[in-house]
C-alpha atoms as a PDB file:
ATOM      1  CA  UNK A   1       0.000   0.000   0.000  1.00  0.00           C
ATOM      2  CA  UNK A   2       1.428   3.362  -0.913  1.00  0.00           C
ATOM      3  CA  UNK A   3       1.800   5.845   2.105  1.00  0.00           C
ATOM      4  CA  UNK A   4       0.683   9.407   2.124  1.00  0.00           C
ATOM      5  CA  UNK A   5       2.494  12.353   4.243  1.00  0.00           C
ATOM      6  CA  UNK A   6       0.429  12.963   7.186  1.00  0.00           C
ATOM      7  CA  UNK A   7      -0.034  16.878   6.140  1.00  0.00           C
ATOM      8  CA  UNK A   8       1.279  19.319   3.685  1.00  0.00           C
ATOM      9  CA  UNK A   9       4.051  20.658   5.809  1.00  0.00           C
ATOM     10  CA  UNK A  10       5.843  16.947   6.199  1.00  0.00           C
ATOM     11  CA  UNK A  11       5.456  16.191   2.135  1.00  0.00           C
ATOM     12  CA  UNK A  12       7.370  19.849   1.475  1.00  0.00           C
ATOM     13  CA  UNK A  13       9.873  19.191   4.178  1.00  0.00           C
ATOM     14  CA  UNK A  14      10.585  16.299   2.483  1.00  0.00           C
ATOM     15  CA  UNK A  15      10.831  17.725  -1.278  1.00  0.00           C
ATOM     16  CA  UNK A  16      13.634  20.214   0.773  1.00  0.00           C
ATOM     17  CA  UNK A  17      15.381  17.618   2.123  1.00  0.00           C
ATOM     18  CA  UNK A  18      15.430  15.835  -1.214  1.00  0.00           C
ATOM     19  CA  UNK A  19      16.885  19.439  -3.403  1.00  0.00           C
ATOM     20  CA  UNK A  20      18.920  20.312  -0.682  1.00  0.00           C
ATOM     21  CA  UNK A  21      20.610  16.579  -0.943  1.00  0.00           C
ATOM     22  CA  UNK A  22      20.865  17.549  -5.232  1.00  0.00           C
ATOM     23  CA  UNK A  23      22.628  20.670  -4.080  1.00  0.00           C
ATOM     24  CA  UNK A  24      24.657  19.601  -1.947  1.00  0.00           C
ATOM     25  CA  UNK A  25      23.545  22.611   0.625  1.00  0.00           C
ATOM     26  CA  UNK A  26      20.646  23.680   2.245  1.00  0.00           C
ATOM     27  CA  UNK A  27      18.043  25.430  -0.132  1.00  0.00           C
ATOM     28  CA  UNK A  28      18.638  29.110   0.329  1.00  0.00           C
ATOM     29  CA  UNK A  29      15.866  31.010   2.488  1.00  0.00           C
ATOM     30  CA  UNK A  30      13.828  33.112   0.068  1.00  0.00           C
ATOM     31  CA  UNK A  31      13.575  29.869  -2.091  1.00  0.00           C
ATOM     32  CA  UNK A  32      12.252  27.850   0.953  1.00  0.00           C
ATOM     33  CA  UNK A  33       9.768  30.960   2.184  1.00  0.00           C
ATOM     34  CA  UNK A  34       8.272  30.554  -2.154  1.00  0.00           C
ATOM     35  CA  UNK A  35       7.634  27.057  -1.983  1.00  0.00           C
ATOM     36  CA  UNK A  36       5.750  27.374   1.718  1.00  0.00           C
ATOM     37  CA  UNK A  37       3.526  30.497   0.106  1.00  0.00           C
ATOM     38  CA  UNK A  38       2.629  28.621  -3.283  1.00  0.00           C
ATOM     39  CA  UNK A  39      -0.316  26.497  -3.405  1.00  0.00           C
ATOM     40  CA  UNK A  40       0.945  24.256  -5.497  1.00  0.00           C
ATOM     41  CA  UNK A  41      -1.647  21.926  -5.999  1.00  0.00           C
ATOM     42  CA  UNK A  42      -3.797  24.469  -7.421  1.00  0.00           C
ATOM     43  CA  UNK A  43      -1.286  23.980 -10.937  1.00  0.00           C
ATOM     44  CA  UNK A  44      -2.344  20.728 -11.088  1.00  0.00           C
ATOM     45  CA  UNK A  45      -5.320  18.812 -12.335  1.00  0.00           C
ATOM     46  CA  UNK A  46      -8.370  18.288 -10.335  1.00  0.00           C
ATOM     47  CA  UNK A  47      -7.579  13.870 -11.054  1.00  0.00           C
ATOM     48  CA  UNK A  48      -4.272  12.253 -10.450  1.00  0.00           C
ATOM     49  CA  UNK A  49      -2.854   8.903 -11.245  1.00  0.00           C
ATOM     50  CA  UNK A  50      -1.183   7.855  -7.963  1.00  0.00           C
ATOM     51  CA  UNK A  51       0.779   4.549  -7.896  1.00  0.00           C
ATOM     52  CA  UNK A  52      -1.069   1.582  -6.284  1.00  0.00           C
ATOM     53  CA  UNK A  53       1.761  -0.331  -4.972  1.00  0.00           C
ATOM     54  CA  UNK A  54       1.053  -2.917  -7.050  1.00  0.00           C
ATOM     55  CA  UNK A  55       3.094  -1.759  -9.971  1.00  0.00           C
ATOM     56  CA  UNK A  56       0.105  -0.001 -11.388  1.00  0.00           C
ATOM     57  CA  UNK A  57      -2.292   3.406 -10.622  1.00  0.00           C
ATOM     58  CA  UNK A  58      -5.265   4.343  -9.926  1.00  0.00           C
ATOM     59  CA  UNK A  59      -7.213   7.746 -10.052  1.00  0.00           C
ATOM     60  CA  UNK A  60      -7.430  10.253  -7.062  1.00  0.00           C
ATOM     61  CA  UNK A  61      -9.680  13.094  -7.374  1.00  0.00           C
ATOM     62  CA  UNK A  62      -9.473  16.228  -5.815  1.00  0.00           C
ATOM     63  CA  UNK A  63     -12.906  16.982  -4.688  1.00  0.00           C
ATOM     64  CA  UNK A  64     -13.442  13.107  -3.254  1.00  0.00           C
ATOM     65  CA  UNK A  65      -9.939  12.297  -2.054  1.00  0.00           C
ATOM     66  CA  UNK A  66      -8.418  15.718  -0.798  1.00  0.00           C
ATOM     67  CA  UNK A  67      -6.303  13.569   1.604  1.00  0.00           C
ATOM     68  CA  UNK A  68      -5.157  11.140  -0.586  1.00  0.00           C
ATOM     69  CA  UNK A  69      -4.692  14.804  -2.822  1.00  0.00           C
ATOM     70  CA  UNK A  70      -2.712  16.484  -0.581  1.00  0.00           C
ATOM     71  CA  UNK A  71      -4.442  19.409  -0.091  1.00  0.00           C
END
Protein backbone atom coordinates (compact mmCIF):
# COMPACT_ATOMS: atom_id res chain seq x y z
CA UNK A 1 0.00 0.00 0.00
CA UNK A 2 1.43 3.36 -0.91
CA UNK A 3 1.80 5.84 2.11
CA UNK A 4 0.68 9.41 2.12
CA UNK A 5 2.49 12.35 4.24
CA UNK A 6 0.43 12.96 7.19
CA UNK A 7 -0.03 16.88 6.14
CA UNK A 8 1.28 19.32 3.68
CA UNK A 9 4.05 20.66 5.81
CA UNK A 10 5.84 16.95 6.20
CA UNK A 11 5.46 16.19 2.14
CA UNK A 12 7.37 19.85 1.48
CA UNK A 13 9.87 19.19 4.18
CA UNK A 14 10.58 16.30 2.48
CA UNK A 15 10.83 17.72 -1.28
CA UNK A 16 13.63 20.21 0.77
CA UNK A 17 15.38 17.62 2.12
CA UNK A 18 15.43 15.83 -1.21
CA UNK A 19 16.89 19.44 -3.40
CA UNK A 20 18.92 20.31 -0.68
CA UNK A 21 20.61 16.58 -0.94
CA UNK A 22 20.86 17.55 -5.23
CA UNK A 23 22.63 20.67 -4.08
CA UNK A 24 24.66 19.60 -1.95
CA UNK A 25 23.55 22.61 0.63
CA UNK A 26 20.65 23.68 2.24
CA UNK A 27 18.04 25.43 -0.13
CA UNK A 28 18.64 29.11 0.33
CA UNK A 29 15.87 31.01 2.49
CA UNK A 30 13.83 33.11 0.07
CA UNK A 31 13.58 29.87 -2.09
CA UNK A 32 12.25 27.85 0.95
CA UNK A 33 9.77 30.96 2.18
CA UNK A 34 8.27 30.55 -2.15
CA UNK A 35 7.63 27.06 -1.98
CA UNK A 36 5.75 27.37 1.72
CA UNK A 37 3.53 30.50 0.11
CA UNK A 38 2.63 28.62 -3.28
CA UNK A 39 -0.32 26.50 -3.41
CA UNK A 40 0.94 24.26 -5.50
CA UNK A 41 -1.65 21.93 -6.00
CA UNK A 42 -3.80 24.47 -7.42
CA UNK A 43 -1.29 23.98 -10.94
CA UNK A 44 -2.34 20.73 -11.09
CA UNK A 45 -5.32 18.81 -12.33
CA UNK A 46 -8.37 18.29 -10.33
CA UNK A 47 -7.58 13.87 -11.05
CA UNK A 48 -4.27 12.25 -10.45
CA UNK A 49 -2.85 8.90 -11.24
CA UNK A 50 -1.18 7.86 -7.96
CA UNK A 51 0.78 4.55 -7.90
CA UNK A 52 -1.07 1.58 -6.28
CA UNK A 53 1.76 -0.33 -4.97
CA UNK A 54 1.05 -2.92 -7.05
CA UNK A 55 3.09 -1.76 -9.97
CA UNK A 56 0.10 0.00 -11.39
CA UNK A 57 -2.29 3.41 -10.62
CA UNK A 58 -5.26 4.34 -9.93
CA UNK A 59 -7.21 7.75 -10.05
CA UNK A 60 -7.43 10.25 -7.06
CA UNK A 61 -9.68 13.09 -7.37
CA UNK A 62 -9.47 16.23 -5.82
CA UNK A 63 -12.91 16.98 -4.69
CA UNK A 64 -13.44 13.11 -3.25
CA UNK A 65 -9.94 12.30 -2.05
CA UNK A 66 -8.42 15.72 -0.80
CA UNK A 67 -6.30 13.57 1.60
CA UNK A 68 -5.16 11.14 -0.59
CA UNK A 69 -4.69 14.80 -2.82
CA UNK A 70 -2.71 16.48 -0.58
CA UNK A 71 -4.44 19.41 -0.09
Amino acid sequence: MTSYPAAPDEALGDLLDRIAGQLGSPVPAHLRAALRAVPRHLFLPSTLWLRDGNGGHEPCDRESAPDRYGC
